[in-house]
N, C-alpha and C. Protein backbone atom coordinates (compact mmCIF):
# COMPACT_ATOMS: atom_id res chain seq x y z
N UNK A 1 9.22 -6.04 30.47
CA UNK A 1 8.11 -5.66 29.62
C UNK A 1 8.37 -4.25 29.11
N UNK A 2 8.10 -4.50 28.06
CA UNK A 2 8.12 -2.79 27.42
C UNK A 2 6.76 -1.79 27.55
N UNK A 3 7.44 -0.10 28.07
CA UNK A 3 6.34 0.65 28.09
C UNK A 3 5.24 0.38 27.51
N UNK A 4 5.45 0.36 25.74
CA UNK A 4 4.05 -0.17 25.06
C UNK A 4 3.13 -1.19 25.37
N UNK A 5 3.86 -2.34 25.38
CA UNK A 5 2.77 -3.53 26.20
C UNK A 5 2.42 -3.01 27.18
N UNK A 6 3.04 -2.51 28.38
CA UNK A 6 2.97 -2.18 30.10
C UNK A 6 1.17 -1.35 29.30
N UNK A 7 1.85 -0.29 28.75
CA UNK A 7 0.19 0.59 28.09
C UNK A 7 -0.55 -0.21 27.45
N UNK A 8 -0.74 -1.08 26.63
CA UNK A 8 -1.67 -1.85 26.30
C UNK A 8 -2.29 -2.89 27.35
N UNK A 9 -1.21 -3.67 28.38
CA UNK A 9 -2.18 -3.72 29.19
C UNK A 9 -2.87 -3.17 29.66
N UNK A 10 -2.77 -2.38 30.39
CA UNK A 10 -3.20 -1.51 31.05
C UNK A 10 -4.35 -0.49 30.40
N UNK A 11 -4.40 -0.75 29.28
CA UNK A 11 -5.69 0.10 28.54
C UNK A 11 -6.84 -1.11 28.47
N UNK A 12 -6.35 -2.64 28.30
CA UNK A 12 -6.97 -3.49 28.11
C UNK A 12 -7.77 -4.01 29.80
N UNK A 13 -6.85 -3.43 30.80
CA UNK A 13 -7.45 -4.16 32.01
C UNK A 13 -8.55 -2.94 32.59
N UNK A 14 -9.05 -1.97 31.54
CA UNK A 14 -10.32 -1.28 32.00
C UNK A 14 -11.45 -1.70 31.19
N UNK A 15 -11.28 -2.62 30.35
CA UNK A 15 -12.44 -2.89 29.42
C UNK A 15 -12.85 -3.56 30.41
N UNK A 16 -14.43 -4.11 29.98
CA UNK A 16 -15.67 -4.93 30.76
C UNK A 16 -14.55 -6.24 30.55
N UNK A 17 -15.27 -7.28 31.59
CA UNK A 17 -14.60 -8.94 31.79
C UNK A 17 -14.43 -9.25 30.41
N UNK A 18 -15.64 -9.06 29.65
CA UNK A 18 -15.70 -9.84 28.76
C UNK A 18 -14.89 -9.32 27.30
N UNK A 19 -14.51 -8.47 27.31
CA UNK A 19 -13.69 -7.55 26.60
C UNK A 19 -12.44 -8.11 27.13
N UNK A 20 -11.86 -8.07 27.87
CA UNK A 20 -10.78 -8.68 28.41
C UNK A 20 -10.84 -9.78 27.84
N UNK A 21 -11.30 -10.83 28.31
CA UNK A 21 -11.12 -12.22 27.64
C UNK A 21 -11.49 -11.99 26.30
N UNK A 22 -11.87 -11.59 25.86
CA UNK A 22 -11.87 -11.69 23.47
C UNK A 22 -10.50 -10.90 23.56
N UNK A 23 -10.15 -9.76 23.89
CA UNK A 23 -8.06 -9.55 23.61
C UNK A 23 -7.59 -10.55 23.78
N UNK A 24 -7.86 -11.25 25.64
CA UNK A 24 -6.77 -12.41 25.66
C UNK A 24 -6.66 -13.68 24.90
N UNK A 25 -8.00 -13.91 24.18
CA UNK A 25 -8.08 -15.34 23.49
C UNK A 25 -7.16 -14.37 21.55
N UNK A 26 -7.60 -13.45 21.77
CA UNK A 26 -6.90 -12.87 20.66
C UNK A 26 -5.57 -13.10 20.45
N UNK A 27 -4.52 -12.41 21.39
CA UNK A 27 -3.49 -11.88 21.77
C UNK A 27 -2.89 -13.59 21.52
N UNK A 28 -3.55 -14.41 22.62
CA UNK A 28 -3.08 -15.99 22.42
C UNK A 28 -3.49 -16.36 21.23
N UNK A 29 -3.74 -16.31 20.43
CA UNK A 29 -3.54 -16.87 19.23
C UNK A 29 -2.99 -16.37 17.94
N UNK A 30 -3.07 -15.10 18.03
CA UNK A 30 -1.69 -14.41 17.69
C UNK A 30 -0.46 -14.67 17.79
N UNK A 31 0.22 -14.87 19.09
CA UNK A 31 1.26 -15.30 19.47
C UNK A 31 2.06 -17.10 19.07
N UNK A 32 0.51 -17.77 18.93
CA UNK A 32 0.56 -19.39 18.95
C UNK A 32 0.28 -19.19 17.12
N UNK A 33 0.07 -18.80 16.74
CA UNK A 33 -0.13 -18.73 15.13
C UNK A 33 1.71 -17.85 14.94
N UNK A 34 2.21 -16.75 15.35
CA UNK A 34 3.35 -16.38 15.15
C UNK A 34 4.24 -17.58 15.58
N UNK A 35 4.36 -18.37 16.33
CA UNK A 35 4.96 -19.55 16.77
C UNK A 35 5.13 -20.36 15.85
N UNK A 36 4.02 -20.78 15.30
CA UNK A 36 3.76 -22.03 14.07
C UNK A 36 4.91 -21.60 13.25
N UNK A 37 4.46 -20.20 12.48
CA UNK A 37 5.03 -19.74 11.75
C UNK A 37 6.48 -19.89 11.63
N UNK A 38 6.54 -19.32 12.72
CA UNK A 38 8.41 -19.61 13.08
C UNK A 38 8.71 -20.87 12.61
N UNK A 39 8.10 -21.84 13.62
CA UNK A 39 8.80 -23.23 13.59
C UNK A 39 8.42 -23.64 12.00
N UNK A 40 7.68 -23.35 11.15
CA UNK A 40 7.18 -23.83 9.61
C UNK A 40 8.37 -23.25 9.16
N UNK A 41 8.96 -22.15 9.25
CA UNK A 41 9.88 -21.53 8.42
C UNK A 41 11.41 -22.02 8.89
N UNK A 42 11.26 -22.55 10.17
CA UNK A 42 12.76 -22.60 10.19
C UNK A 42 13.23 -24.04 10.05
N UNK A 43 12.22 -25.07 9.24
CA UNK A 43 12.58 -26.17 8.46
C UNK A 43 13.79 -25.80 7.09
N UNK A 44 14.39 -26.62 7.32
CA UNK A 44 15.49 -27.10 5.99
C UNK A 44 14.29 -26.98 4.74
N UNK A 45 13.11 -27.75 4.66
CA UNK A 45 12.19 -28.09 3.30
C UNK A 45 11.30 -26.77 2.88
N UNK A 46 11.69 -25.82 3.97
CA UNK A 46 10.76 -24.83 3.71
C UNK A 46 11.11 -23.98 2.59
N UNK A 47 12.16 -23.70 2.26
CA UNK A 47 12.93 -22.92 1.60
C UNK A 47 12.75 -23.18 0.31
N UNK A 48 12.72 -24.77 0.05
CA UNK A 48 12.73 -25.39 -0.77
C UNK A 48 11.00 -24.97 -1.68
N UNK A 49 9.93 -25.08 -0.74
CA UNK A 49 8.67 -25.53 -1.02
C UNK A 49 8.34 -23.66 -1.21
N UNK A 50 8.95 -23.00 -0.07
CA UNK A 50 8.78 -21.18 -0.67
C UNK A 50 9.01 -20.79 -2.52
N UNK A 51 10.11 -21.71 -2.74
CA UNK A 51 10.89 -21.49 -3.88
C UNK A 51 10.02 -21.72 -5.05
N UNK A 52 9.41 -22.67 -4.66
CA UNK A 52 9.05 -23.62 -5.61
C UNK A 52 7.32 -23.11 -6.03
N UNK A 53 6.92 -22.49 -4.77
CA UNK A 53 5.67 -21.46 -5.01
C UNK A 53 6.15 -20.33 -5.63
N UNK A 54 7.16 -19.90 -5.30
CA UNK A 54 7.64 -18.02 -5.98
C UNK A 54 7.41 -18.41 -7.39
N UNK A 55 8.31 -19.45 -7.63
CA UNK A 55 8.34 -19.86 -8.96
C UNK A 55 7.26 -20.24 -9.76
N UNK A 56 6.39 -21.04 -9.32
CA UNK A 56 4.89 -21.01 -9.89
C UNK A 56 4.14 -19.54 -10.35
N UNK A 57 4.43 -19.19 -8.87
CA UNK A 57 3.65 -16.91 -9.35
C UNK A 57 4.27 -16.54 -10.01
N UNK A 58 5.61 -16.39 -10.30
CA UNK A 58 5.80 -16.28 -11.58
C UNK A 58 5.66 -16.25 -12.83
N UNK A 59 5.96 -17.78 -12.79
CA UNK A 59 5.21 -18.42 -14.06
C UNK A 59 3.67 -17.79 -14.33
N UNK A 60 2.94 -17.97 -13.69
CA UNK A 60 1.86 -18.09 -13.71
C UNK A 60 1.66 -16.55 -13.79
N UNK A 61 2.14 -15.59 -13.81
CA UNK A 61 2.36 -14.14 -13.97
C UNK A 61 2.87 -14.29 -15.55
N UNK A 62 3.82 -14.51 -15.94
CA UNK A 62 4.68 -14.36 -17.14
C UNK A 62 3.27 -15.03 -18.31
N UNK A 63 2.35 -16.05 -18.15
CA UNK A 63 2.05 -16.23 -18.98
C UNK A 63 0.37 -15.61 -18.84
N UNK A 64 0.29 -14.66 -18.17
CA UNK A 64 -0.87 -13.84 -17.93
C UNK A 64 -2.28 -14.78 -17.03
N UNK A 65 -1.73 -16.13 -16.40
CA UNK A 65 -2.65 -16.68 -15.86
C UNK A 65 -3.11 -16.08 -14.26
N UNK A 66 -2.86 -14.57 -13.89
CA UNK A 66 -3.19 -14.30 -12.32
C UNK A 66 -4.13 -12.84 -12.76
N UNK A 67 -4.69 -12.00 -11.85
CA UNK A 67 -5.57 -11.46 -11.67
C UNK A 67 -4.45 -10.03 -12.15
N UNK A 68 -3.36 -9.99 -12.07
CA UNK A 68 -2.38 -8.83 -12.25
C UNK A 68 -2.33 -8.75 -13.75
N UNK A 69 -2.27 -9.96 -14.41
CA UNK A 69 -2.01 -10.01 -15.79
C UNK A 69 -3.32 -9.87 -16.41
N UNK A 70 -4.42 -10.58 -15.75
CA UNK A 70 -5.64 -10.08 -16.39
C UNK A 70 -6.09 -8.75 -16.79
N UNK A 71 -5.64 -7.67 -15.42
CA UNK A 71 -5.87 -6.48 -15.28
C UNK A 71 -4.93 -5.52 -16.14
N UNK A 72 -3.80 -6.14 -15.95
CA UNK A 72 -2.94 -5.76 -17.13
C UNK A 72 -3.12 -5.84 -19.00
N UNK A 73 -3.46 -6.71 -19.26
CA UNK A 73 -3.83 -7.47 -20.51
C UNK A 73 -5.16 -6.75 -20.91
């Protein structure tokens, strides 16, 4: 464990019970949402379907249809 965590526990195990448990349901789903993430990204189709959104904002930039081009325009 690294100093920092070692200190964040340890700042976290003086809060009230119930303070404790809202970090830990936090912290766990943080971690289980960073997980997803991973495994979503490290598909073969992902790359594909990233691409294929960049490319839409784009588009959709170039012909003034987003909130950037509005503000711009």
């Amino acid at each position: 464990m690294t100093q920092l965590l070692q200190k964040a526990f340890e700042t976290a195990a003086k809060l009230p019970q119930e303070e404790q448990d809202k970090f830990a349901r936090f912290l766990l789903a943080e971690l289980e949402s960073e997980r997803q993430w991973t495994k979503l990204f490290s598909r073969s189709e992902s790359e594909d379907l990233l691409e294929g959104l960049a490319d839409e904002a784009l588009a959709a930039h170039r012909a003034g249809r987003n909130q950037l081009g509005a503000v711009k325009g």
